[in-house]
C-alpha atoms as a PDB file:
ATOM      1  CA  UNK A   1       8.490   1.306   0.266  1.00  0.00           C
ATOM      2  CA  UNK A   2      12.033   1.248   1.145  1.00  0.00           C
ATOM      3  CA  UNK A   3      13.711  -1.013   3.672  1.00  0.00           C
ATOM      4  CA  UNK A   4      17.485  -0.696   3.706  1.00  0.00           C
ATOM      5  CA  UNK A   5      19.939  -1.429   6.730  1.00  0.00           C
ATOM      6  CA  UNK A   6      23.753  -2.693   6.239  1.00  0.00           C
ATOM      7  CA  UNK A   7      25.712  -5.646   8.630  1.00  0.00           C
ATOM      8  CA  UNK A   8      27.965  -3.469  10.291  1.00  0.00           C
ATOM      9  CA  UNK A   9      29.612  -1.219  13.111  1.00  0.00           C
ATOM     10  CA  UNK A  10      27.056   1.268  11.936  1.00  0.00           C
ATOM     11  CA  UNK A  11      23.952  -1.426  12.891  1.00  0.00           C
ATOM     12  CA  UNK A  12      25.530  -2.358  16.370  1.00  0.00           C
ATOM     13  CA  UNK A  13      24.929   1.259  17.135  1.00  0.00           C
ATOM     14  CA  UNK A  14      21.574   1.069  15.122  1.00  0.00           C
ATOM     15  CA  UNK A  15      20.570  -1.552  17.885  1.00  0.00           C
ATOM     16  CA  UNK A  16      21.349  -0.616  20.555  1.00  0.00           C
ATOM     17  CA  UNK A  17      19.763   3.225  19.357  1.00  0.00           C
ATOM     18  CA  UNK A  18      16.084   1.085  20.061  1.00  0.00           C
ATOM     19  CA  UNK A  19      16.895  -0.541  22.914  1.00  0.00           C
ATOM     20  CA  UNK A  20      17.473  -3.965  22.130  1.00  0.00           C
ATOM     21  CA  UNK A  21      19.307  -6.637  23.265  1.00  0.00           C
ATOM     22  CA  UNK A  22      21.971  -8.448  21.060  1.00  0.00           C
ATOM     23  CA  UNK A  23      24.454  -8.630  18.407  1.00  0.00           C
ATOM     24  CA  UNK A  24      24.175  -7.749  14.626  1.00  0.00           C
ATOM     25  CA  UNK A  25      26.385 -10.987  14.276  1.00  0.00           C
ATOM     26  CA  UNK A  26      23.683 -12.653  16.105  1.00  0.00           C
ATOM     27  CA  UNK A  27      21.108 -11.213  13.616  1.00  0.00           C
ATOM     28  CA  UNK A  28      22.976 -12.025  10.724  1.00  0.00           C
ATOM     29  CA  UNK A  29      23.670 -15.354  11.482  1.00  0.00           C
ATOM     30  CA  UNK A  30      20.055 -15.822  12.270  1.00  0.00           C
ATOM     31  CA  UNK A  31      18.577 -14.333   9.190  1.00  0.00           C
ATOM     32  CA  UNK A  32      21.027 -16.388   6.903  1.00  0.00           C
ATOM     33  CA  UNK A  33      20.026 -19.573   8.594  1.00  0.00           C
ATOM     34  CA  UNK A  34      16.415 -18.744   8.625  1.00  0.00           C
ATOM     35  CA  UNK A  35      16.961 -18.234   4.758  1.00  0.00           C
ATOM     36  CA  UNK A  36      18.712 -21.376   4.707  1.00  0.00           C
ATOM     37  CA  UNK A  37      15.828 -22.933   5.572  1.00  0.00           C
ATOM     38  CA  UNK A  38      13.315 -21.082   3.528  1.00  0.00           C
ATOM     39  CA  UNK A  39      15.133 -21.994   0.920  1.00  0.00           C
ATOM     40  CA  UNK A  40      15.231 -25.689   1.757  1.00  0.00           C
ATOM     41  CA  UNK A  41      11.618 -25.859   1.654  1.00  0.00           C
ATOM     42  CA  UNK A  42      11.001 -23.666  -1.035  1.00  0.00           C
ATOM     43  CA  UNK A  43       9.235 -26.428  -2.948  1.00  0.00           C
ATOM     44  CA  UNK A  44       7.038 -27.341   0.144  1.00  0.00           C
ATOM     45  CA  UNK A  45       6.302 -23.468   0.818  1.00  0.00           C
ATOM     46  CA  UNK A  46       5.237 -22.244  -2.907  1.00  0.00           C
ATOM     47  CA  UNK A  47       3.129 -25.777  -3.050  1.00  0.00           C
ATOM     48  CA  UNK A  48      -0.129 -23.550  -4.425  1.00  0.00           C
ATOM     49  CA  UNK A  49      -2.168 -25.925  -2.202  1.00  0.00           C
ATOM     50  CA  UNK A  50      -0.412 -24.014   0.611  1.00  0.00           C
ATOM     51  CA  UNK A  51      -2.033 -20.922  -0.682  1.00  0.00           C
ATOM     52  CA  UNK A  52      -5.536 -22.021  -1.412  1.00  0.00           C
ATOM     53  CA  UNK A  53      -7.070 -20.553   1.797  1.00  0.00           C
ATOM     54  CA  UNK A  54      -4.719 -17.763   2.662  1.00  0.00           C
ATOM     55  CA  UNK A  55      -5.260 -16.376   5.999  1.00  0.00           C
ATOM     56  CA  UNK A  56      -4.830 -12.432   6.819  1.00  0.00           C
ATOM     57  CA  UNK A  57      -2.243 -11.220   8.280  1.00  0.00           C
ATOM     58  CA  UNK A  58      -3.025  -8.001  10.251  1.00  0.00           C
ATOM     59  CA  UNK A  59       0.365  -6.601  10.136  1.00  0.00           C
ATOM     60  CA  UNK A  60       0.363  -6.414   6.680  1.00  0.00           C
ATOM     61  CA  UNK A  61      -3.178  -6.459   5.017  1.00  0.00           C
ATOM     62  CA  UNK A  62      -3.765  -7.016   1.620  1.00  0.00           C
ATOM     63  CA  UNK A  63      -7.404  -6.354   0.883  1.00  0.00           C
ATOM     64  CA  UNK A  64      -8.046  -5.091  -2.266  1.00  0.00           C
ATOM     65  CA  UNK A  65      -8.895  -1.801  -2.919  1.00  0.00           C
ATOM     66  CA  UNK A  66      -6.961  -0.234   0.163  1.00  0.00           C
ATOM     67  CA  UNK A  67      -5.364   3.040  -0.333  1.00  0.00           C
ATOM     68  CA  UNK A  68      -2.542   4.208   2.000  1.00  0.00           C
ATOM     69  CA  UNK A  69      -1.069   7.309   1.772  1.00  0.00           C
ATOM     70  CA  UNK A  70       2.584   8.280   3.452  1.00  0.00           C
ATOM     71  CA  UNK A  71       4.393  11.820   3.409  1.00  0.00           C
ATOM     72  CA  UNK A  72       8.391  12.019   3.823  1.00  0.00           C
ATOM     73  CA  UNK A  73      11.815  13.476   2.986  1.00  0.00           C
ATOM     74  CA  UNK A  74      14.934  11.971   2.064  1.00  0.00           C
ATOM     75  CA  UNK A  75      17.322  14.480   3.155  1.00  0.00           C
ATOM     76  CA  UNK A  76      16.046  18.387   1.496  1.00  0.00           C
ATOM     77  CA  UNK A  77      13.880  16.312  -0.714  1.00  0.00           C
ATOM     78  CA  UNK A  78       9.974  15.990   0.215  1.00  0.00           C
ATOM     79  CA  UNK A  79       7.712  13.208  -1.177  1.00  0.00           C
ATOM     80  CA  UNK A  80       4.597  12.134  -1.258  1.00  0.00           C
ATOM     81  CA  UNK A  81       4.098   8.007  -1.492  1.00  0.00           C
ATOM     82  CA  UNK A  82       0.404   6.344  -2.652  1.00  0.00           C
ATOM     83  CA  UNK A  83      -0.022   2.824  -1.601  1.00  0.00           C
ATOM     84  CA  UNK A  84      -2.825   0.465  -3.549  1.00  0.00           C
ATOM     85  CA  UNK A  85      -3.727  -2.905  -2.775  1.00  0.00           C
ATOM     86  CA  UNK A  86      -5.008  -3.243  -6.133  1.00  0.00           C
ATOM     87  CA  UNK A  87      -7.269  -5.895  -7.446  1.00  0.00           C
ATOM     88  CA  UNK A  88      -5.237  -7.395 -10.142  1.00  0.00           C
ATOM     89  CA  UNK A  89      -3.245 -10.851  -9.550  1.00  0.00           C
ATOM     90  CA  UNK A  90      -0.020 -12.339 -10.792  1.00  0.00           C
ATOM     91  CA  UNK A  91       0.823 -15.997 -10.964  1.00  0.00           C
ATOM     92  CA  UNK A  92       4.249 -16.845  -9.409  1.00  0.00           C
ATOM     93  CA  UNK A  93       5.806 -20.203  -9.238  1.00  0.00           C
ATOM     94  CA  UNK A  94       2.057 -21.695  -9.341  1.00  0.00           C
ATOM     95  CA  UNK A  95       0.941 -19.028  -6.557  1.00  0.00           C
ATOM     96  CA  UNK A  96      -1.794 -15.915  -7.098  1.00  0.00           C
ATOM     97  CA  UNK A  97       0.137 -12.844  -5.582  1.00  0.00           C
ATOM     98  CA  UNK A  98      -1.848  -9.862  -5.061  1.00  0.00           C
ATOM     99  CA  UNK A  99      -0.298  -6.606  -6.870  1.00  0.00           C
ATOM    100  CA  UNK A 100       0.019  -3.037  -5.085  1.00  0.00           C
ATOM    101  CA  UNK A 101       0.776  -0.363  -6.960  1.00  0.00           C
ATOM    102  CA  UNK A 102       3.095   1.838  -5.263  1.00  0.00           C
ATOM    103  CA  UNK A 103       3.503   5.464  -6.540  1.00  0.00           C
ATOM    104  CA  UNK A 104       6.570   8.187  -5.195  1.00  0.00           C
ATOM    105  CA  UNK A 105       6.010  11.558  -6.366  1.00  0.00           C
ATOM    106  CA  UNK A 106       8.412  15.122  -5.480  1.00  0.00           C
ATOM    107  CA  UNK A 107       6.439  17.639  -4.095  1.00  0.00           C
ATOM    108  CA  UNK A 108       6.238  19.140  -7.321  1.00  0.00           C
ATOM    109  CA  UNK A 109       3.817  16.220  -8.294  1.00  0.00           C
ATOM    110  CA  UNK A 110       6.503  14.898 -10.701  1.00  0.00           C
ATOM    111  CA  UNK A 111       7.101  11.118 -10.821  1.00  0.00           C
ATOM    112  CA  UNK A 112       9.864   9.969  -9.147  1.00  0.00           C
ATOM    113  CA  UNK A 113       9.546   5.746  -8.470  1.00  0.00           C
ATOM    114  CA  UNK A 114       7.132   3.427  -9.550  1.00  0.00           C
ATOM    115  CA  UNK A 115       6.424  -0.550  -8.316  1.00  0.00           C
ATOM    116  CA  UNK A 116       4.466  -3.413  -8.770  1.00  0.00           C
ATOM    117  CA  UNK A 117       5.189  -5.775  -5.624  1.00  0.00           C
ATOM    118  CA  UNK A 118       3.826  -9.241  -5.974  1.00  0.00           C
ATOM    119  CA  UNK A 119       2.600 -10.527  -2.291  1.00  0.00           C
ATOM    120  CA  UNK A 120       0.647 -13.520  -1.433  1.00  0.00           C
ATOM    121  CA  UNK A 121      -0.207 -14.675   2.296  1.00  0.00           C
ATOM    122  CA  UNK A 122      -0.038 -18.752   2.598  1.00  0.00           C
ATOM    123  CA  UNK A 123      -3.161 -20.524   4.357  1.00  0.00           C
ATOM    124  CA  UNK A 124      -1.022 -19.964   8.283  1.00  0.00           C
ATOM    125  CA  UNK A 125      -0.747 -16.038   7.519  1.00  0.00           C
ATOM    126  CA  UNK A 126       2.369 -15.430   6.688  1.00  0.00           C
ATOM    127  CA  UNK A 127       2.988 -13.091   3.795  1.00  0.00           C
ATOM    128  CA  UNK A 128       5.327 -13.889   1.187  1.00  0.00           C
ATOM    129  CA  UNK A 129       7.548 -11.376  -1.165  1.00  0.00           C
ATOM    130  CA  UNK A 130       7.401 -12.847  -4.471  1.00  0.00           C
ATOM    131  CA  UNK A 131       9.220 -10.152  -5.875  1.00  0.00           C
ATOM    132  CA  UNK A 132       8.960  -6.586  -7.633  1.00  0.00           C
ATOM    133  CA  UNK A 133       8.973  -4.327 -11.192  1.00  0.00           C
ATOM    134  CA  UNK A 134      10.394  -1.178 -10.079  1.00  0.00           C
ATOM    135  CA  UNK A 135      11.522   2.218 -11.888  1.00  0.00           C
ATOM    136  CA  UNK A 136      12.834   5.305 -10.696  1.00  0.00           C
ATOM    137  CA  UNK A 137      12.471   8.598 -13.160  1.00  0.00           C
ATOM    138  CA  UNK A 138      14.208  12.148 -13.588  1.00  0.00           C
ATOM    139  CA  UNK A 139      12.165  15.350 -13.774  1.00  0.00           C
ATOM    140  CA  UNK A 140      11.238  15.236 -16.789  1.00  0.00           C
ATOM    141  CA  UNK A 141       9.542  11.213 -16.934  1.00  0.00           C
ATOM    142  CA  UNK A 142      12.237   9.452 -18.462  1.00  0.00           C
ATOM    143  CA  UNK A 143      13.233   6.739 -16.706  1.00  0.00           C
ATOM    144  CA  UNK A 144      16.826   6.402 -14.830  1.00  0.00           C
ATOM    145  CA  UNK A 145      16.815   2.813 -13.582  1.00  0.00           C
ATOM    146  CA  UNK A 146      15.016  -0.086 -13.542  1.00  0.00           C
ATOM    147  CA  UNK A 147      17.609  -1.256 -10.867  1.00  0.00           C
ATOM    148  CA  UNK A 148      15.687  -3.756  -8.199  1.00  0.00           C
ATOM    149  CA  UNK A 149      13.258  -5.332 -10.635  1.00  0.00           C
ATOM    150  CA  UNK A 150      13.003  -9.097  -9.768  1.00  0.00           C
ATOM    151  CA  UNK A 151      10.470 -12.268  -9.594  1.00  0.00           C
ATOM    152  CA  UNK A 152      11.073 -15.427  -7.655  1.00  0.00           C
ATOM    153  CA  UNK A 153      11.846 -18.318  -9.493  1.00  0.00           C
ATOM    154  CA  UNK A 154      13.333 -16.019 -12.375  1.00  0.00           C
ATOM    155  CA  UNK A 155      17.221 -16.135 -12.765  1.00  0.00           C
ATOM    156  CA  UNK A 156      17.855 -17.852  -9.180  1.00  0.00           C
ATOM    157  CA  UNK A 157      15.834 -15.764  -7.717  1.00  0.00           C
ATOM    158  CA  UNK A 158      13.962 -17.021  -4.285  1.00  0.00           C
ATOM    159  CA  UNK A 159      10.465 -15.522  -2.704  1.00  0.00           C
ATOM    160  CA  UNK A 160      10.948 -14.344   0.911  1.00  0.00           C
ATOM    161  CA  UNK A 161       8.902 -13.626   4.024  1.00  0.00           C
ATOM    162  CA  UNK A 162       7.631 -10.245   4.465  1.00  0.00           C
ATOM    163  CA  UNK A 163       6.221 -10.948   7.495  1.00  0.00           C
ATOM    164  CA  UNK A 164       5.530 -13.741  10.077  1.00  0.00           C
ATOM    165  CA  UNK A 165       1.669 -14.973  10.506  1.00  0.00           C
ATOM    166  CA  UNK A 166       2.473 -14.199  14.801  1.00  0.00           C
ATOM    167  CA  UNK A 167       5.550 -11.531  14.350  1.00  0.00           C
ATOM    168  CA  UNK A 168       7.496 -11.782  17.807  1.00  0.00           C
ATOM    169  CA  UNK A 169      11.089 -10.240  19.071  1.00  0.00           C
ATOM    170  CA  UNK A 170      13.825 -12.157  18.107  1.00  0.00           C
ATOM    171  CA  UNK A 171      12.235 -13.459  14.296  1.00  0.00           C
ATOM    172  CA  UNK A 172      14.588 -13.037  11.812  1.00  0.00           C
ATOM    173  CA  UNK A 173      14.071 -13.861   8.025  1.00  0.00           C
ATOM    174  CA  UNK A 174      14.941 -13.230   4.611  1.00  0.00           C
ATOM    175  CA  UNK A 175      12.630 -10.925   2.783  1.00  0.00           C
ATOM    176  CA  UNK A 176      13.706 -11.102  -0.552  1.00  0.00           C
ATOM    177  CA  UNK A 177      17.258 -13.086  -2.695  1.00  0.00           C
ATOM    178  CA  UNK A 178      18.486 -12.257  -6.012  1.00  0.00           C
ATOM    179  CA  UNK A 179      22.214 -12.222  -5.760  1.00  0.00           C
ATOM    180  CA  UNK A 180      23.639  -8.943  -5.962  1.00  0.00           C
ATOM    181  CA  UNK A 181      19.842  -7.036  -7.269  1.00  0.00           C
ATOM    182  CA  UNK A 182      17.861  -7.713  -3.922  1.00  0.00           C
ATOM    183  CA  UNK A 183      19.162  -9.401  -0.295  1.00  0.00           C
ATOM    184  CA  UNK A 184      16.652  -7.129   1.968  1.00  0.00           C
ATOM    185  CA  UNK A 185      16.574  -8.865   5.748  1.00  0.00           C
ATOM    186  CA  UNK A 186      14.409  -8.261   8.588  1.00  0.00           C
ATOM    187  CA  UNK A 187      14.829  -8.746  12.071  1.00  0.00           C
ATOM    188  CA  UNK A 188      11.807  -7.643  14.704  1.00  0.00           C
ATOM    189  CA  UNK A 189      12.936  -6.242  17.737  1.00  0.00           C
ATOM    190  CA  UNK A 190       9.619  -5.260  19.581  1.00  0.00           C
ATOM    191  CA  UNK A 191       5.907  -5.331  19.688  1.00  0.00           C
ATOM    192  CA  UNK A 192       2.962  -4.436  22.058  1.00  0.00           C
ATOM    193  CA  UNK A 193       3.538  -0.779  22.290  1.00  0.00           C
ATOM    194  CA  UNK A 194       2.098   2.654  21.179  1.00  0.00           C
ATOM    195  CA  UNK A 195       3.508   5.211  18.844  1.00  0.00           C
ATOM    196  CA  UNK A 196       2.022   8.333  17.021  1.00  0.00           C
ATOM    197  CA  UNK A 197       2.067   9.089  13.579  1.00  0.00           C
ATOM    198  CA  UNK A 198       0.274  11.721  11.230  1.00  0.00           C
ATOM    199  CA  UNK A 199      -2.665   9.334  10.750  1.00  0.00           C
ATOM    200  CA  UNK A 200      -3.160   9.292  14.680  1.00  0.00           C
ATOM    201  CA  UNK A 201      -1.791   7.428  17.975  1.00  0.00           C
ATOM    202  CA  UNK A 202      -1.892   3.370  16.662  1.00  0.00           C
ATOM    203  CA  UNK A 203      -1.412   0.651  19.566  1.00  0.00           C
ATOM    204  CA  UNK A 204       0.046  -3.226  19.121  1.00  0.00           C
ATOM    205  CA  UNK A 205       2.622  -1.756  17.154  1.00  0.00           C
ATOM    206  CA  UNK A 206       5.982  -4.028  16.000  1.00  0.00           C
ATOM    207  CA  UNK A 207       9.200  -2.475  15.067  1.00  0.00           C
ATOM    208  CA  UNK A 208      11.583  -4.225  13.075  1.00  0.00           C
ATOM    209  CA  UNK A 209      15.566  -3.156  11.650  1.00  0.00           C
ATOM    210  CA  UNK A 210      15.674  -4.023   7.845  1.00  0.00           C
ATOM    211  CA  UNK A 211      19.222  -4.462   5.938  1.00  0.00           C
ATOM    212  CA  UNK A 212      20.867  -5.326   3.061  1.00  0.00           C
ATOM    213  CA  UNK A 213      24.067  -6.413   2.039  1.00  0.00           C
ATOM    214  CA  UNK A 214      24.125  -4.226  -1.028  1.00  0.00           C
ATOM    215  CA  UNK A 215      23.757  -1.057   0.774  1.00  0.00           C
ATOM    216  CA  UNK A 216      27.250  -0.757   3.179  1.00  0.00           C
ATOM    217  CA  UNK A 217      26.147   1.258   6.259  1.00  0.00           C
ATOM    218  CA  UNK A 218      23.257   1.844   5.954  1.00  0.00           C
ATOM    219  CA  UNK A 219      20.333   0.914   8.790  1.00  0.00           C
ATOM    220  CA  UNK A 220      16.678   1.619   9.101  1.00  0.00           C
ATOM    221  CA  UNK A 221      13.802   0.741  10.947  1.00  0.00           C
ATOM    222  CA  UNK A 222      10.112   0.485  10.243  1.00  0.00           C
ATOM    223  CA  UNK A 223       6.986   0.022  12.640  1.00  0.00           C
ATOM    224  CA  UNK A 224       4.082  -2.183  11.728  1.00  0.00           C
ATOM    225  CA  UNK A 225       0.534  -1.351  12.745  1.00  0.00           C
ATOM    226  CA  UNK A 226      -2.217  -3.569  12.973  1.00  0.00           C
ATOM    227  CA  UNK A 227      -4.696  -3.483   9.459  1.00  0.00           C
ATOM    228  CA  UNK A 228      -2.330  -0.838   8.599  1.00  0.00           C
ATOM    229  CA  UNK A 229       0.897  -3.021   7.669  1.00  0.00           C
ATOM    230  CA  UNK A 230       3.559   0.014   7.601  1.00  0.00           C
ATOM    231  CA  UNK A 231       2.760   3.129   9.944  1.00  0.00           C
ATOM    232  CA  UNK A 232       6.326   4.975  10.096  1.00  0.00           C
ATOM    233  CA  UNK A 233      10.097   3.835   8.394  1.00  0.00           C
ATOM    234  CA  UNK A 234      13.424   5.840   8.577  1.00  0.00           C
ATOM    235  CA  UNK A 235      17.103   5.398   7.977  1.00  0.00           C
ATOM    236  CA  UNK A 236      18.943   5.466  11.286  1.00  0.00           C
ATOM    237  CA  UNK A 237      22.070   5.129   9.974  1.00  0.00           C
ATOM    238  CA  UNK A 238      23.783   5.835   6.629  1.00  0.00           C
ATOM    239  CA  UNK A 239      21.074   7.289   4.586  1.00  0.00           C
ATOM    240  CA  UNK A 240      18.646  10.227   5.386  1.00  0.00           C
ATOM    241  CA  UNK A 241      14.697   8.633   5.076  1.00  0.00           C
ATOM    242  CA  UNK A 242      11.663   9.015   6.751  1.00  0.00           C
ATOM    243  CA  UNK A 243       7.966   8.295   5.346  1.00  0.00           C
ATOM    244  CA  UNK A 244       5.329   8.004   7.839  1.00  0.00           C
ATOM    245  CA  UNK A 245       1.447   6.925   7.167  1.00  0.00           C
ATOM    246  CA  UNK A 246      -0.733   9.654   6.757  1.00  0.00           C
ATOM    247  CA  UNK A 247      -4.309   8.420   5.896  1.00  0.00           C
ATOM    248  CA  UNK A 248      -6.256   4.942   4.987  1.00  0.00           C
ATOM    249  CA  UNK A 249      -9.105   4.545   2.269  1.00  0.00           C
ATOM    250  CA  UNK A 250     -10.595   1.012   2.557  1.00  0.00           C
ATOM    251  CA  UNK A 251     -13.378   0.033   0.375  1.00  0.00           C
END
């Protein structure tokens, strides 16, 4: 899924939109040195002894054969999104990431994105981004871009944190870095409340703004559930999306 949100006049007023305290400087700053230091110990962190006995992370579950389905619009358009935790692997720097397919279709059924995202949670629960083969398509199944399509350790590019193994207010973090193809941040700005969604009322939930540099002006948001990972995400500034979860399979 999409997470998009710009370091500008547009996200001061994104911030304080949720009620929360601070500055998008302040963000920045801290997501670039949190990066800084990711990428310090990049070494130490994709050791694949550090990954041996990964440990779950309920804000963003990765158990295989999971099937999440999300409705939502981007602007007149409606969509339909399908989610799988699929039960292939990849091998990344040295690490096993887990694949999910993830499928965007029009509401005329047509094909409109498809991904492979490589994730793999470390043995203290955090989950790591490890990177993504992405395609959007026209109408008629030809493919328009292939625009976003990265892998750490591939052309400078560097895995990042998707989320925290104890997410709390004031984290901030790099999610993904390939210089000028994918910069996505994260900062989480609240947690131990309730929100409802088409799938039902879910409690414990985090919010968090996501950015990137590539994308001037534009914000969004997204709210975590737990054993749900992504319940609801929407553009509150600059662009015009909103998906929201609408049912679980598990196996």
């Amino acid at each position: 899924m999409r997470s998009k949100i710009a370091i500008s006049a547009a996200a001061a007023l994104a911030v304080g939109a949720v009620g929360t305290v601070g500055t998008v400087a302040t963000v920045t700053s801290s997501a670039d040195a949190a990066h800084t230091t990711q990428a310090a110990q990049a070494a130490r962190a994709f050791d694949p002894a550090r990954f041996q006995h990964p440990r779950a992370n309920i804000y963003f579950p990765l158990r295989p054969g999971t099937v999440f389905h999300y409705r939502g619009t981007d602007g007149s358009q409606h969509f339909i999104e399908t989610l799988a935790v699929t039960h292939r692997t990849k091998t990344i720097q040295g690490v096993r990431a887990r694949v999910l397919s993830d499928v965007l279709r029009r509401s005329d059924g047509s094909l409109a994105e498809k991904t492979s995202d490589w994730y793999a949670a470390d043995n203290e629960g955090n989950v790591w981004y490890f990177g993504e083969r992405t395609a959007t398509y026209d109408r008629h199944g030809h493919v328009k871009s292939r625009e976003g399509s990265w892998q750490a350790g591939v052309g400078g590019a560097v895995a990042g944190r998707i989320m925290p193994h104890h997410p709390r207010p004031t984290d901030a973090y790099r999610q993904e870095l390939l210089r000028g193809s994918a910069e996505d941040q994260a900062w989480i700005v609240q947690r131990g409340f309730s929100t409802k969604v088409a799938y039902g009322t879910v409690h414990h939930v985090i919010r968090s703004l996501e950015w990137s540099r590539l994308e001037s002006d534009v914000v969004s948001v997204k709210f975590y559930g737990p054993h749900l990972g992504i319940i609801r995400e929407g553009d509150l500034a600059g662009g015009h999306e909103s998906f929201e979860l609408v049912s679980v399979r598990r196996p």
